[in-house]
Protein backbone atom coordinates (compact mmCIF):
# COMPACT_ATOMS: atom_id res chain seq x y z
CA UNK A 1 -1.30 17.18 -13.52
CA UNK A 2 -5.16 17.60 -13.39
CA UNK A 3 -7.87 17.22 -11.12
CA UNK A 4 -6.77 14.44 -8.20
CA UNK A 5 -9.72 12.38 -6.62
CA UNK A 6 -8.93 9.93 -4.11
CA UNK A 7 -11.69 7.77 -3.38
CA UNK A 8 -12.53 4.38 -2.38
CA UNK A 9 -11.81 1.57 -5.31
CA UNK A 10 -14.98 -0.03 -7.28
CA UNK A 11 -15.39 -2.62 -9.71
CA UNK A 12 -14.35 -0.92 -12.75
CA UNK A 13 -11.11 -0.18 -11.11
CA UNK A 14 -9.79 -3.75 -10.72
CA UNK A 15 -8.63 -4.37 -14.40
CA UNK A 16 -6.75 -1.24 -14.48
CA UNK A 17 -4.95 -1.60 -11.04
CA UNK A 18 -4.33 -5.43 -12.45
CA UNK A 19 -2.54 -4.20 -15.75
CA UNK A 20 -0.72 -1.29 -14.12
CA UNK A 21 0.82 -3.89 -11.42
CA UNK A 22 1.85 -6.11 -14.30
CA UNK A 23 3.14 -3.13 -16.21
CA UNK A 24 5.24 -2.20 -13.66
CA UNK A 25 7.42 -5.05 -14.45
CA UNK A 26 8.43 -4.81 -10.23
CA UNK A 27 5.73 -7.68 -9.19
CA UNK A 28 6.44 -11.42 -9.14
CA UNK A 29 3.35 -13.66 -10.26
CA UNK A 30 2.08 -14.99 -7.22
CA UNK A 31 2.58 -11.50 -5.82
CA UNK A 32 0.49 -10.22 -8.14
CA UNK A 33 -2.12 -13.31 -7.52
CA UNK A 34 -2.20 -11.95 -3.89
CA UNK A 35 -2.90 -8.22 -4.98
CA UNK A 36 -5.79 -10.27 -7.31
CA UNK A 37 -6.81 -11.73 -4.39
CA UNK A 38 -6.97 -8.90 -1.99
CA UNK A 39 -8.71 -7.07 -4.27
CA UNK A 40 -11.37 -8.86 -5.06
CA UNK A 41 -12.32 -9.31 -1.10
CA UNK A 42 -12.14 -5.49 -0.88
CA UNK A 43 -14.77 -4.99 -3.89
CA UNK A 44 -16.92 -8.23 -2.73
CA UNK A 45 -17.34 -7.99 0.76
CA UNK A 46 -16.64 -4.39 0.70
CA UNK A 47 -17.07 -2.56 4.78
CA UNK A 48 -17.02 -6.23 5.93
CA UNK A 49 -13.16 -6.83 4.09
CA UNK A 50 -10.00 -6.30 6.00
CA UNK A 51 -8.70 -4.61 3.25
CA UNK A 52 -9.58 -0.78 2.42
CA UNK A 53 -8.41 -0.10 -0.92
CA UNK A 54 -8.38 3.53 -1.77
CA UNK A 55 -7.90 5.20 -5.75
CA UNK A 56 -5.89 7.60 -6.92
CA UNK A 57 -7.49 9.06 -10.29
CA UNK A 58 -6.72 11.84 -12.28
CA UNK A 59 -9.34 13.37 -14.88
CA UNK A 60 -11.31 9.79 -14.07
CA UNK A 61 -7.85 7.81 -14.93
CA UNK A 62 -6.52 5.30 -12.23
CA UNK A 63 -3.06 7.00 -11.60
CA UNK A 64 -2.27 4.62 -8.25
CA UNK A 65 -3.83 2.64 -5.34
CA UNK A 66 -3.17 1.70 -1.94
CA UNK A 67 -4.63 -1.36 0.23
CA UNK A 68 -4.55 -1.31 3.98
CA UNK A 69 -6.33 -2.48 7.02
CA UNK A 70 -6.53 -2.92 10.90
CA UNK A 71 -3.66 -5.92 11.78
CA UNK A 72 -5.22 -8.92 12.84
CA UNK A 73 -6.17 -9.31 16.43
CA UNK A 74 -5.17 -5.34 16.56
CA UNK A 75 -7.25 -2.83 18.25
CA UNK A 76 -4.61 -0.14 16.91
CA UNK A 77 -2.66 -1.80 14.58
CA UNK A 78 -2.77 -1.02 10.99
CA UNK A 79 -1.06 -2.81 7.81
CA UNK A 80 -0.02 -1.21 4.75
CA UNK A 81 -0.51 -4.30 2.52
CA UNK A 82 -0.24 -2.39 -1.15
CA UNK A 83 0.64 0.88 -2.56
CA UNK A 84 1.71 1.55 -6.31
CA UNK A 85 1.30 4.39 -8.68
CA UNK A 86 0.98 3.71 -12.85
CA UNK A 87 4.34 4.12 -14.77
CA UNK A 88 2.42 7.28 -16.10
CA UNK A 89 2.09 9.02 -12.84
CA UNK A 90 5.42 8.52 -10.91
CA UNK A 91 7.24 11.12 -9.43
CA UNK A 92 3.68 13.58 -9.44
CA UNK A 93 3.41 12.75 -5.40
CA UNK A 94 1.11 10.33 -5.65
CA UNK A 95 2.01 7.74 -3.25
CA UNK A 96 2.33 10.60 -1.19
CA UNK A 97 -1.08 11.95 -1.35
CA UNK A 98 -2.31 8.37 -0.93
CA UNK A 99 -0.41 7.45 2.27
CA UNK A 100 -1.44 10.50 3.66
CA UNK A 101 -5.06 10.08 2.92
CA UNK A 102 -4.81 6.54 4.47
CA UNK A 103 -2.74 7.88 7.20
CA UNK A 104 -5.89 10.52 8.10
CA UNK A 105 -8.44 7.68 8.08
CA UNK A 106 -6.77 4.88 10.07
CA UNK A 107 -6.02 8.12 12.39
CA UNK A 108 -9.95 8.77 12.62
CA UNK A 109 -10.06 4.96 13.50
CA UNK A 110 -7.71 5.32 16.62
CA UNK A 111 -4.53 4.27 15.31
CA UNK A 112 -1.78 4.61 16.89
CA UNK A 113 0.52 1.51 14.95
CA UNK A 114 1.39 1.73 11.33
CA UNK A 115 3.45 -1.04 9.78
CA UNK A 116 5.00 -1.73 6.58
CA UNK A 117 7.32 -4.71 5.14
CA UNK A 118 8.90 -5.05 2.19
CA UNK A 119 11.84 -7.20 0.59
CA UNK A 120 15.49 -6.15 0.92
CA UNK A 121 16.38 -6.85 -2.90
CA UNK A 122 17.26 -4.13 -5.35
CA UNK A 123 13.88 -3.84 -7.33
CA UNK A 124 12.20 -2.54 -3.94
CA UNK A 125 14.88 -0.16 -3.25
CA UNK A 126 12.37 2.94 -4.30
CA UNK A 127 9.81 1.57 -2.31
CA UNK A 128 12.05 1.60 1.30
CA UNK A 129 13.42 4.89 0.47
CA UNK A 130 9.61 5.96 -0.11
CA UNK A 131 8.66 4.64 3.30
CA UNK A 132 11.66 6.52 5.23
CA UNK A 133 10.79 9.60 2.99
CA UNK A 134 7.20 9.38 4.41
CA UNK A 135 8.30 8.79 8.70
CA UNK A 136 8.45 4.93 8.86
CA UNK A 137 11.72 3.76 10.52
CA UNK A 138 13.09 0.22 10.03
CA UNK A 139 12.06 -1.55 12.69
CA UNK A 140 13.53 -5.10 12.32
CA UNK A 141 14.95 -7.16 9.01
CA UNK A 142 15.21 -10.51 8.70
CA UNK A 143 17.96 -12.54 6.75
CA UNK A 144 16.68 -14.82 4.35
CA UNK A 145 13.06 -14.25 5.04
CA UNK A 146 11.62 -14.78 0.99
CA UNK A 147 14.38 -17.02 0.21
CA UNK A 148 18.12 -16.60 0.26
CA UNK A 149 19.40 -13.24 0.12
CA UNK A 150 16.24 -11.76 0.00
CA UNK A 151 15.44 -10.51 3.88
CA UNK A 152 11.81 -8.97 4.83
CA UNK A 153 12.17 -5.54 6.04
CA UNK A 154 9.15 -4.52 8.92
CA UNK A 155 9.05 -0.57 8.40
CA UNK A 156 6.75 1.22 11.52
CA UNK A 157 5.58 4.20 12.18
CA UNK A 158 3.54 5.62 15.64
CA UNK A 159 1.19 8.58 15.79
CA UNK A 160 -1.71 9.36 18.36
CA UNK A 161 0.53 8.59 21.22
CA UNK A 162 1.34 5.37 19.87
CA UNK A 163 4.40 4.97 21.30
């Protein structure tokens, strides 16, 4: 692997993040209208989003991203809305390196509340055993959540005397 940057996303990042979503064959449509979505408020309204999107690029190529922010009426309470790494770059510790790197700013921001959900249903299988491999514990599920036999799983994890 070369040279890792993490850094905060800009414009020329969106297409790439876009096509690497779609590529990974994992995202439903209007999931991936959302991740549109979410990323366009981070690059438009930029400090003033509720969504920090950080980059994950190696030798200047977009290798992953992740997309969190302070939960809504929260004074501690952050959301990890997105993370994803390019078919390319799986299984280099990428995710890793991004969660912590989001993990040490949200600390420098007071948190003390991490959460997570996720679906139950096989495709996002990797993704909960990512989040237990990384200290979030299952907090809750519930049945039927998306639709039938598809439950939403709330993942959480405390730090600065959080809990």
């Amino acid at each position: 692997m070369g040279k890792l940057n993490i850094l905060p996303v800009s414009k020329g990042d969106f297409k790439q993040i876009m096509k690497f979503l779609f590529d990974l064959k994992v995202f439903p449509k209007d999931e991936l209208e959302v991740a549109k979505e979410v990323l366009r408020d981070s690059l438009i309204l930029k400090e003033k989003s509720e969504y920090k999107v950080l980059v994950a690029k190696i030798n200047g190529d977009l290798a992953g991203f992740i997309c969190y922010g302070l939960a809504s009426l929260s004074k501690h309470t952050y959301d990890l809305y997105w993370i994803a790494v390019s078919k390319k770059y799986q299984r280099q510790n990428i995710g890793t390196m991004l969660i912590e790197r989001c993990e040490k700013e949200i600390k420098k921001s007071g948190a003390k509340i991490f959460l997570v959900e996720t679906s139950s249903t096989k495709k996002y299988e990797k993704a909960r055993n990512f989040y237990e491999k990384m200290g979030f514990k299952k907090l809750v599920e519930i049945k039927n959540y998306y639709k039938n036999r598809d439950d939403k799983i709330i993942y959480i994890k405390y730090f600065n005397g959080g809990k």
